[in-house]
Protein backbone atom coordinates (compact mmCIF):
# COMPACT_ATOMS: atom_id res chain seq x y z
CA UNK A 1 101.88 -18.61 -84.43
CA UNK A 2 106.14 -18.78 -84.48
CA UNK A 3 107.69 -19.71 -87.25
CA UNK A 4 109.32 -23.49 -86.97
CA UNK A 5 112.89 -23.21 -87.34
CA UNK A 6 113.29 -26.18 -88.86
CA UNK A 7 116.70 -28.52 -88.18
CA UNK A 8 116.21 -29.94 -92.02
CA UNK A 9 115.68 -27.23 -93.72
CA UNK A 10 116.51 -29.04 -97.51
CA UNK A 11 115.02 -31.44 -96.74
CA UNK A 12 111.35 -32.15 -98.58
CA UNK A 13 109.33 -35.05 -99.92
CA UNK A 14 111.89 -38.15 -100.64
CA UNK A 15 111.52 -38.87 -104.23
CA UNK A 16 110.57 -42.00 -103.80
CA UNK A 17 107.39 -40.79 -102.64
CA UNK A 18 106.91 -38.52 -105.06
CA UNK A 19 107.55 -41.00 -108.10
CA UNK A 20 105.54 -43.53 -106.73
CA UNK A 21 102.68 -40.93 -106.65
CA UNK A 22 103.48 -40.29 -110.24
CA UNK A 23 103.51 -43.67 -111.05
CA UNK A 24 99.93 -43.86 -109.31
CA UNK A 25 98.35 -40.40 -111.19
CA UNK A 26 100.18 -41.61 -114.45
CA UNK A 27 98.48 -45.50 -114.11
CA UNK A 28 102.42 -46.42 -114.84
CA UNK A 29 104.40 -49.48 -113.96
CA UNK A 30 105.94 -48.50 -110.38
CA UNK A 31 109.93 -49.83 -110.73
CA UNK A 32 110.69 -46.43 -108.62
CA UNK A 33 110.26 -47.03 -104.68
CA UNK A 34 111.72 -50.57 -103.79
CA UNK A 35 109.05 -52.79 -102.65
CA UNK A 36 108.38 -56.04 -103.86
CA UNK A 37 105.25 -56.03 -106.26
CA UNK A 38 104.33 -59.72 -105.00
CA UNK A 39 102.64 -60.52 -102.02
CA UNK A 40 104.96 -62.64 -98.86
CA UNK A 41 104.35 -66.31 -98.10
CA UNK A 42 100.80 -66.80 -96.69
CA UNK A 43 102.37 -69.52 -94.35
CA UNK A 44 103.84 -66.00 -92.63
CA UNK A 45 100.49 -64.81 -92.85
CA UNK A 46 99.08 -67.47 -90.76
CA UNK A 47 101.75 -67.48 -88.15
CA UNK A 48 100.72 -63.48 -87.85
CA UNK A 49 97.06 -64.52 -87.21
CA UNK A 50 97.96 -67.62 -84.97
CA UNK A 51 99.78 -65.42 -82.89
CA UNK A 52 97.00 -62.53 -82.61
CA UNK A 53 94.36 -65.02 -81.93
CA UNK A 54 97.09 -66.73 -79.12
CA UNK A 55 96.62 -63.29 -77.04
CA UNK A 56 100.43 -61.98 -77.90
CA UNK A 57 98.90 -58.51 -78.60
CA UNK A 58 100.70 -56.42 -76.24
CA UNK A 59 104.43 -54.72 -75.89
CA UNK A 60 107.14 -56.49 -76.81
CA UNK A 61 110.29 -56.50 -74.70
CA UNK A 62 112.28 -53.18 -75.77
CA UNK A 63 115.21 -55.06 -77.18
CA UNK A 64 113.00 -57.55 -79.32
CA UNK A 65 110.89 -60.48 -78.36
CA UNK A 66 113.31 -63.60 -76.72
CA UNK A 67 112.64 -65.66 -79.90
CA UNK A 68 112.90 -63.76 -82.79
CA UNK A 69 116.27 -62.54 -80.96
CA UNK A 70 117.46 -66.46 -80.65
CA UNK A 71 116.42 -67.12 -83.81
CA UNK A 72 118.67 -64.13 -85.67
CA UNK A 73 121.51 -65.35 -83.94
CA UNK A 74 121.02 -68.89 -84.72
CA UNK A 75 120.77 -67.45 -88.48
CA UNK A 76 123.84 -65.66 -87.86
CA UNK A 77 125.95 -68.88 -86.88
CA UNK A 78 124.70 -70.67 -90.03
CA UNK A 79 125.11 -68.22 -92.42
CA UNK A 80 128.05 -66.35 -91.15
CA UNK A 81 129.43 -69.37 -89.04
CA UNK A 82 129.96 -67.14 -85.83
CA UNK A 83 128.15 -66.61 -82.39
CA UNK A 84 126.36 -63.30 -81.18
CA UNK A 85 124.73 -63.07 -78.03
CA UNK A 86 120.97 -62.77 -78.78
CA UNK A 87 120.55 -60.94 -74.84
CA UNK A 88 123.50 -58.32 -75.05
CA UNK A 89 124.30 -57.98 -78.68
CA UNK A 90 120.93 -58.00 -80.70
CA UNK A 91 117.87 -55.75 -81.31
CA UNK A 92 114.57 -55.65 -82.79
CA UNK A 93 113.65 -52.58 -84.12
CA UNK A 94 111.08 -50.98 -86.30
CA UNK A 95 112.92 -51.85 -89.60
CA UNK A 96 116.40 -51.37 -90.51
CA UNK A 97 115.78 -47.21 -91.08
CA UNK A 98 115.11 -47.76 -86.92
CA UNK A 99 118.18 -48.90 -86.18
CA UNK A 100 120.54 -46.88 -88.45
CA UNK A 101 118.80 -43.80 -87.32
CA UNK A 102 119.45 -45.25 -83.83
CA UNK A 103 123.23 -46.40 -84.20
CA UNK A 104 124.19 -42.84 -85.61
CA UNK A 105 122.31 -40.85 -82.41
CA UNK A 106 123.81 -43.01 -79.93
CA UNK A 107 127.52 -42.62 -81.84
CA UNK A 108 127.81 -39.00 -83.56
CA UNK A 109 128.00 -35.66 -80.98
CA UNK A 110 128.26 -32.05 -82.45
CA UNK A 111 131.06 -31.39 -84.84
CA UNK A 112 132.30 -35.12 -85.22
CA UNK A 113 132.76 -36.27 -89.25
CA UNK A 114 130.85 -39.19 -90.37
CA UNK A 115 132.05 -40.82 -93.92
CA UNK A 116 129.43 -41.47 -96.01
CA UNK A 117 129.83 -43.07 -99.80
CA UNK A 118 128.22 -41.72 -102.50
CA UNK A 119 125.56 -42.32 -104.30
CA UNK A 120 124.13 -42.89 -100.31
CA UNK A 121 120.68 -44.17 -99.34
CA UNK A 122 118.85 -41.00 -98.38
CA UNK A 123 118.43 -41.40 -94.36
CA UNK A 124 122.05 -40.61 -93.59
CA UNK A 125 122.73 -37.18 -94.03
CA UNK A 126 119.47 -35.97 -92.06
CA UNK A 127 120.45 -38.54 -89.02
CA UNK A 128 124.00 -37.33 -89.26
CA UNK A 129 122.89 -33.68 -89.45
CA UNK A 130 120.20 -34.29 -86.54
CA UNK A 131 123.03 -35.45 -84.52
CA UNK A 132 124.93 -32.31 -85.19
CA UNK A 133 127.61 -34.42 -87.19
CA UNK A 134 129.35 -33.34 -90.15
CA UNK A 135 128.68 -35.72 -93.57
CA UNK A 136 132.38 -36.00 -95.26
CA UNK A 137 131.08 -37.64 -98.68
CA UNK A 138 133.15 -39.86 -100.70
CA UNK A 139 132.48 -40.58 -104.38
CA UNK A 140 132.36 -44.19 -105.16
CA UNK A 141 134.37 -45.46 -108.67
CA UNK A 142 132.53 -45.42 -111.61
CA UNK A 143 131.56 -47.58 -113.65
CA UNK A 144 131.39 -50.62 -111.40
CA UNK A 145 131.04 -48.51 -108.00
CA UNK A 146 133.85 -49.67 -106.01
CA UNK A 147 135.91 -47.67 -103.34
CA UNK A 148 138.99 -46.09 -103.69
CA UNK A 149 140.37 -46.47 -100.66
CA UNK A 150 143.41 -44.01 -100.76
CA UNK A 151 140.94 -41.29 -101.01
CA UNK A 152 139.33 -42.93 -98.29
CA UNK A 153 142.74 -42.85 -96.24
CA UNK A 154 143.12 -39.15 -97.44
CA UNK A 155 139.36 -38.01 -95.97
CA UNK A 156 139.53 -39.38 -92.92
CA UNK A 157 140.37 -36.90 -90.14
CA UNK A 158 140.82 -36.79 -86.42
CA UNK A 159 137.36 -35.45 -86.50
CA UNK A 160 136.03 -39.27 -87.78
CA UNK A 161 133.97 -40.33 -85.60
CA UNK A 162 131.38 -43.05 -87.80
CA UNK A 163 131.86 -44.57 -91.65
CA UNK A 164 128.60 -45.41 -92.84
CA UNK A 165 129.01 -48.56 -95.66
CA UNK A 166 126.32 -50.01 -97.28
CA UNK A 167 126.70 -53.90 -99.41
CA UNK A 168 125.22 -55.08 -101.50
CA UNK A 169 124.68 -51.40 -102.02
CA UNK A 170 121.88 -49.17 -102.72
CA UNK A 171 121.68 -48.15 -105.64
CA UNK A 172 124.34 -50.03 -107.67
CA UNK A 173 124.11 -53.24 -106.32
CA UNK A 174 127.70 -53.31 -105.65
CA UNK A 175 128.74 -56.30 -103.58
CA UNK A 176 131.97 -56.05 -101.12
CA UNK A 177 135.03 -57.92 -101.75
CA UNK A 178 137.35 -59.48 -98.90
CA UNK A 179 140.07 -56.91 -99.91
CA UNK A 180 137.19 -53.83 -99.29
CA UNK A 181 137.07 -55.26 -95.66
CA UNK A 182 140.76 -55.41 -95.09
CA UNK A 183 141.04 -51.86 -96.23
CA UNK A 184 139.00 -50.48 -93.69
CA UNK A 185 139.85 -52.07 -91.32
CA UNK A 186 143.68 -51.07 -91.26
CA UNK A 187 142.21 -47.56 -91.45
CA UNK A 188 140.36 -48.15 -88.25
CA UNK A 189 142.93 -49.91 -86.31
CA UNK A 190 144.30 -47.37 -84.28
CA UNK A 191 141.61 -45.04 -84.33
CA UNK A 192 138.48 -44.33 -82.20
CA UNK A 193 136.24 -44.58 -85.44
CA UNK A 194 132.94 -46.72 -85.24
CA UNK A 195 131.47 -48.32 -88.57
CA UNK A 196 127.57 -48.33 -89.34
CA UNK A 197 127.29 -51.26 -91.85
CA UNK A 198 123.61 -51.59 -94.00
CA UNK A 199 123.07 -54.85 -94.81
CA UNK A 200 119.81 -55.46 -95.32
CA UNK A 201 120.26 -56.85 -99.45
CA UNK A 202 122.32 -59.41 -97.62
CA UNK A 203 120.27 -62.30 -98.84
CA UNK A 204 120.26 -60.81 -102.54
CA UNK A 205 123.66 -61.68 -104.08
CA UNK A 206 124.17 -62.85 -107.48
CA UNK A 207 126.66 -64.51 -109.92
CA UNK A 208 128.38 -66.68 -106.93
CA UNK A 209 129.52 -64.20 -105.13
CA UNK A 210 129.28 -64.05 -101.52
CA UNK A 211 127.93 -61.56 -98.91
CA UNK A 212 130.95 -60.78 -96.90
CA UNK A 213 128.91 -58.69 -93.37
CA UNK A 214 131.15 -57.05 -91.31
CA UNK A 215 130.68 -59.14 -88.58
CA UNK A 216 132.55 -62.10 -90.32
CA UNK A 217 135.83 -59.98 -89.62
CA UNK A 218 136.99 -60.20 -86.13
CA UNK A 219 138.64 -56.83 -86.07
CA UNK A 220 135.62 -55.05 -87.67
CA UNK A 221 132.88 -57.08 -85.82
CA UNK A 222 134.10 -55.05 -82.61
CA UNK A 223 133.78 -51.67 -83.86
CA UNK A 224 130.44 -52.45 -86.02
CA UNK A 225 126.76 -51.91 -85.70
CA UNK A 226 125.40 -54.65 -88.56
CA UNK A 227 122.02 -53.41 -89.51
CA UNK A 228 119.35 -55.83 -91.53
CA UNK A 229 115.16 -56.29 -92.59
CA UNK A 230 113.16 -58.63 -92.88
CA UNK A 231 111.44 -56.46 -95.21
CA UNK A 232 113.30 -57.09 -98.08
CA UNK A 233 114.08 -60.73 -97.47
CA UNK A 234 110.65 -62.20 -96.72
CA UNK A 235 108.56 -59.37 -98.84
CA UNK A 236 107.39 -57.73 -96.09
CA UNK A 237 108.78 -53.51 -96.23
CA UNK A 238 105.35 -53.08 -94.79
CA UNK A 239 105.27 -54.79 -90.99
CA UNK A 240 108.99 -52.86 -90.61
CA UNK A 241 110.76 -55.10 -88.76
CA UNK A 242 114.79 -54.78 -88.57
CA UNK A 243 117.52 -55.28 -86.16
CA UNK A 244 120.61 -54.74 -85.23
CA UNK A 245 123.92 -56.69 -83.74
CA UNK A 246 126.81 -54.91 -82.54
CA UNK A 247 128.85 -55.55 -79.11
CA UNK A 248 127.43 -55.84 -75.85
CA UNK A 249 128.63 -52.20 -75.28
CA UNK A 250 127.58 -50.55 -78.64
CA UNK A 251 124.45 -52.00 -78.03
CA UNK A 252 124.11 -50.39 -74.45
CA UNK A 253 124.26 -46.80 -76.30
CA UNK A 254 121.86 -48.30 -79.13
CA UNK A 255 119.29 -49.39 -76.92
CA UNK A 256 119.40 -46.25 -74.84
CA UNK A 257 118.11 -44.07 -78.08
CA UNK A 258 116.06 -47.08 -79.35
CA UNK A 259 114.10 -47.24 -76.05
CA UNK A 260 112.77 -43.72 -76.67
CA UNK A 261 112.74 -43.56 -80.65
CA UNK A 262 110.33 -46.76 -80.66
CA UNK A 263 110.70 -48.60 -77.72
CA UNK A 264 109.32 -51.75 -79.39
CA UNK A 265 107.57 -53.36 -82.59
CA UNK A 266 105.05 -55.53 -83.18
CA UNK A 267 104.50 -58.66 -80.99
CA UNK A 268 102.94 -61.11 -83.08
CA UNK A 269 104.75 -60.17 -86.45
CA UNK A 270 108.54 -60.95 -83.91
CA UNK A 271 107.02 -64.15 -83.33
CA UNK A 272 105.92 -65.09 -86.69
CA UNK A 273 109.15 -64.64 -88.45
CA UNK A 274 110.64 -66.51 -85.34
CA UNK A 275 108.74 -69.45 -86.10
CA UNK A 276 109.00 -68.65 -89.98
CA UNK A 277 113.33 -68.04 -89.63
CA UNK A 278 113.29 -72.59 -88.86
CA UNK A 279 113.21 -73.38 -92.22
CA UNK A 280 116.23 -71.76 -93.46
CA UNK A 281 115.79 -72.16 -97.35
CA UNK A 282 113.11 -69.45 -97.31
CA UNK A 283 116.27 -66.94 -96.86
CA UNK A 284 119.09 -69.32 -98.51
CA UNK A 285 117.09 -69.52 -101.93
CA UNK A 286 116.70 -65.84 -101.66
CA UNK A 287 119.66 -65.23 -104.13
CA UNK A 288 118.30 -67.47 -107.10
CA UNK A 289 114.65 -66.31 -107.07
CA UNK A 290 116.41 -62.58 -107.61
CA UNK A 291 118.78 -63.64 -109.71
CA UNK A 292 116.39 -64.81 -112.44
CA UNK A 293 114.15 -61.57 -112.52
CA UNK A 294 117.67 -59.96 -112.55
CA UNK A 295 118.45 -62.09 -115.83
CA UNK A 296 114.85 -61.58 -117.16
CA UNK A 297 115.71 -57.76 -116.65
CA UNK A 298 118.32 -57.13 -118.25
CA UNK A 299 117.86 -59.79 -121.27
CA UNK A 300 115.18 -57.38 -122.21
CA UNK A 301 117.49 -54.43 -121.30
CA UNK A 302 119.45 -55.21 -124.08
CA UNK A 303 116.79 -54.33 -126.57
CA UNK A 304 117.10 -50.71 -125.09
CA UNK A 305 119.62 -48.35 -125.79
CA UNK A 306 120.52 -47.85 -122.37
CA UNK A 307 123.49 -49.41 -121.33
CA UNK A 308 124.14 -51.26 -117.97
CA UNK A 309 126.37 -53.29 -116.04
CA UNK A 310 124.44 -56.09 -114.40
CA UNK A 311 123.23 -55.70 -110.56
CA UNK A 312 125.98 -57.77 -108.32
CA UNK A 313 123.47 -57.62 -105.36
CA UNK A 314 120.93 -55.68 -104.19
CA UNK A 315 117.10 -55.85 -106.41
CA UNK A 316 117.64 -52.71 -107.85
CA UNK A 317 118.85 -52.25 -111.44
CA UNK A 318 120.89 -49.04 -112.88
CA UNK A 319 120.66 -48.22 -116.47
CA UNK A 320 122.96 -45.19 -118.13
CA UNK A 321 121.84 -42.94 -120.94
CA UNK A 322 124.23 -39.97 -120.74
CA UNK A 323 125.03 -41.25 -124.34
CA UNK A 324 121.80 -40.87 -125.98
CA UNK A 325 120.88 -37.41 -124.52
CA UNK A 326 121.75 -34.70 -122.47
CA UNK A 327 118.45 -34.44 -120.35
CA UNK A 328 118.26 -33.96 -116.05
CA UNK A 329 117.46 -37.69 -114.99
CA UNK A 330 115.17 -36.24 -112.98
CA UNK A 331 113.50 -34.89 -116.83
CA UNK A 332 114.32 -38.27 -118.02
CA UNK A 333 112.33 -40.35 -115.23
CA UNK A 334 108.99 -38.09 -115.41
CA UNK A 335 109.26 -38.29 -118.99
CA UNK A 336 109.27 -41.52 -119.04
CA UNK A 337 106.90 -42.24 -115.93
CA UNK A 338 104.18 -39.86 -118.42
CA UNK A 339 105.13 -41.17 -121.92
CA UNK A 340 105.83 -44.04 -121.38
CA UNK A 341 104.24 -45.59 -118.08
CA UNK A 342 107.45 -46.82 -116.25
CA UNK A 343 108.60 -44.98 -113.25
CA UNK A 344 112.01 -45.04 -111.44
CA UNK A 345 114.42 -43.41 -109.72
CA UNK A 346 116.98 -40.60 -110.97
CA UNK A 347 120.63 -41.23 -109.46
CA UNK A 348 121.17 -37.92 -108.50
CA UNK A 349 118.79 -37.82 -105.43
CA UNK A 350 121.75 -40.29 -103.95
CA UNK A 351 124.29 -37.65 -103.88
CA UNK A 352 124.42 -34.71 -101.75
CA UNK A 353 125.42 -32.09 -104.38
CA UNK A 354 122.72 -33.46 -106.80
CA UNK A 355 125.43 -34.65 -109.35
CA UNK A 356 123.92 -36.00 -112.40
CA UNK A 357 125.78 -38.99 -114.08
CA UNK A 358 122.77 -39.67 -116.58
CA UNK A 359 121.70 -42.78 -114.68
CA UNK A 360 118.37 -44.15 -113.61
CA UNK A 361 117.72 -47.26 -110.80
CA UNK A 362 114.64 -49.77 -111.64
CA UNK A 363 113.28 -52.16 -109.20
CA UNK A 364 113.29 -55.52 -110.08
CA UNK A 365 111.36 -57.13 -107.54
CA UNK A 366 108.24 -57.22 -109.27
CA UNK A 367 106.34 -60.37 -111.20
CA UNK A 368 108.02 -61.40 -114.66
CA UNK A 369 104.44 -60.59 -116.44
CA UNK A 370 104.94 -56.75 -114.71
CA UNK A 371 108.69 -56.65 -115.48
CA UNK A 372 107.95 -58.15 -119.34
CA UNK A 373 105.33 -55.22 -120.04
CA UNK A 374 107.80 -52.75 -118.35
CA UNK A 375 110.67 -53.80 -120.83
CA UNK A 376 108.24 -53.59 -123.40
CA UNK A 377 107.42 -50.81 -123.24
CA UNK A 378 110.94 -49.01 -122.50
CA UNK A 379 112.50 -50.71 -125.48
CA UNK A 380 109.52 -48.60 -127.24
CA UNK A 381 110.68 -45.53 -125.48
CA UNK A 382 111.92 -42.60 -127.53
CA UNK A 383 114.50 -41.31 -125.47
């Protein structure tokens, strides 16, 4: 048998795997891997089963069935107050990892430079790297996460060929501002740079604030492939359902890798949350049902001695403790996840170099009884 050569060769288990297996073996409170710990709406469920029993069991179109495509753009226009073109400039895919994976194959050739901000959600680097791209990683500000955008100006080569943003972002919860989209886009004015924008917390913004997508700024909008779930706004990470809206002729190249990554994804769930996307408070009231486990969160918080800057966006939670010890957070979140029956997710699996700033991310989307015993029993933790 030949040895694999593999194309990923650091690559291993993602750690959110292997802390939600701890959190399993250990019998611990799972606030690692971020999946909401409550079931979706069973009104969904019943538009699933209406359309099984109805016969829509077979392939989908490739680019996403008709209706669920209308209905995202009709979302679009009432949320965002613009007009896509559900035929030429929308696609279903099989979540949002799909279509990133997907916009960064049909975008990135051998040797071209793809900014990436750091802390980063884990699936860029191996797309870029698939792609034969080269990851230029920016570190975002600390404490609040924000960009500096000079040292933005000062990485971005002729070489550029993709800049990979993420709001609210994972795993800060760091919300964009309108002066964040002005910024880049005078950088990409005059250059042949595309933007991959993850959006998929779009629906989980707190304190007022507003999502700002990409695709509310004309002069970004034609450059962008705008990448969502409905995973994490209707509770449903398992079914996998995403899409993605970019320009007629990004969407050409999208499309061409989509058709052979996937191809399609599941009839009857496309419908359902078609039917389900009418009544538009079950995504509007999105924000305040986060907000309060936020605010249940971190009231508790405070009778830890972490410290923490509340989550802008986003339903994750970051906590620092570089003050109260010098432990790996990797150390830190076993411990923890073994002592003390909580599990999360060290900050340095974010960054490529494995930087450690002594931080930890919990999930929030979980029931207030699960989150109450979780703060219970970290404000008990001897850290």
């Amino acid at each position: 048998m030949p040895e694999v050569k593999s194309k990923l060769p650091n690559i291993g288990q993602t750690i959110f795997t292997v802390m939600s297996q701890l959190a399993q073996n250990e019998k611990a409170i799972n606030l690692s891997q971020g999946f909401p710990g409550f079931d979706c709406d069973s009104e969904l469920q019943k538009l699933v089963s209406h359309f099984m029993q109805k016969g829509h069991n077979q392939y989908a179109p490739m680019s996403g069935m008709p209706k669920l495509r209308e209905a995202i753009a009709e979302k679009t226009r009432k949320t965002l107050s613009i007009n896509v073109d559900p035929d030429s400039e929308i696609t279903v895919t099989s979540g949002a990892t799909e279509a990133l994976f997907a916009a960064i194959t049909a975008t990135v050739h051998a040797g071209d430079e793809v900014i990436v901000f750091e802390p980063a959600y884990d699936s860029y680097q191996p797309a870029i790297e698939l792609s034969g791209g080269i990851p230029v990683f920016i570190p975002l500000t600390m404490p609040d996460f924000s960009i500096d955008w000079d040292l933005v100006k000062s990485k971005v080569s002729d070489k550029a060929r993709l800049i990979i943003i993420n709001t609210p972002h994972n795993p800060s919860g760091y919300v964009w501002t309108s002066d964040d989209l002005a910024q880049l886009a005078a950088i990409v004015e005059d250059k042949c740079i595309y933007i991959l924008s993850d959006e998929v917390y779009e629906h989980i913004v707190f304190d007022g604030r507003k999502h700002l997508s990409l695709l509310s700024h004309p002069q970004l909008r034609k450059k962008s492939f705008v990448c969502s779930s409905f995973g994490k706004t209707f509770h449903i990470t398992g079914w996998k359902i995403g899409y993605c809206i970019a320009p007629k002729a990004l969407t050409v190249e999208l499309r061409k890798v989509h058709q052979y990554l996937t191809f399609s994804t599941s009839t009857p769930m496309q419908l359902a949350i078609a039917e389900y996307l009418e009544e538009e408070s079950r995504y509007l009231k999105l924000s305040a049902f986060y907000q309060q486990k936020r605010d249940l969160f971190c009231e508790g918080l405070k009778s830890t001695p972490f410290k923490f800057f509340p989550a802008q966006g986003s339903f994750f939670q970051l906590v620092e403790y570089g003050h109260l010890t010098d432990c790996s957070d990797l150390d830190l979140a076993v411990r923890l996840t073994k002592e003390n029956k909580v599990a999360s997710i060290p900050i340095s699996v974010f960054y490529s170099g494995n930087q450690d700033p002594k931080m930890l991310r919990f999930c929030f989307a979980k029931r207030d009884e699960e989150l109450l015993q979780a703060l219970d029993r970290l404000q008990k933790a001897n850290i």
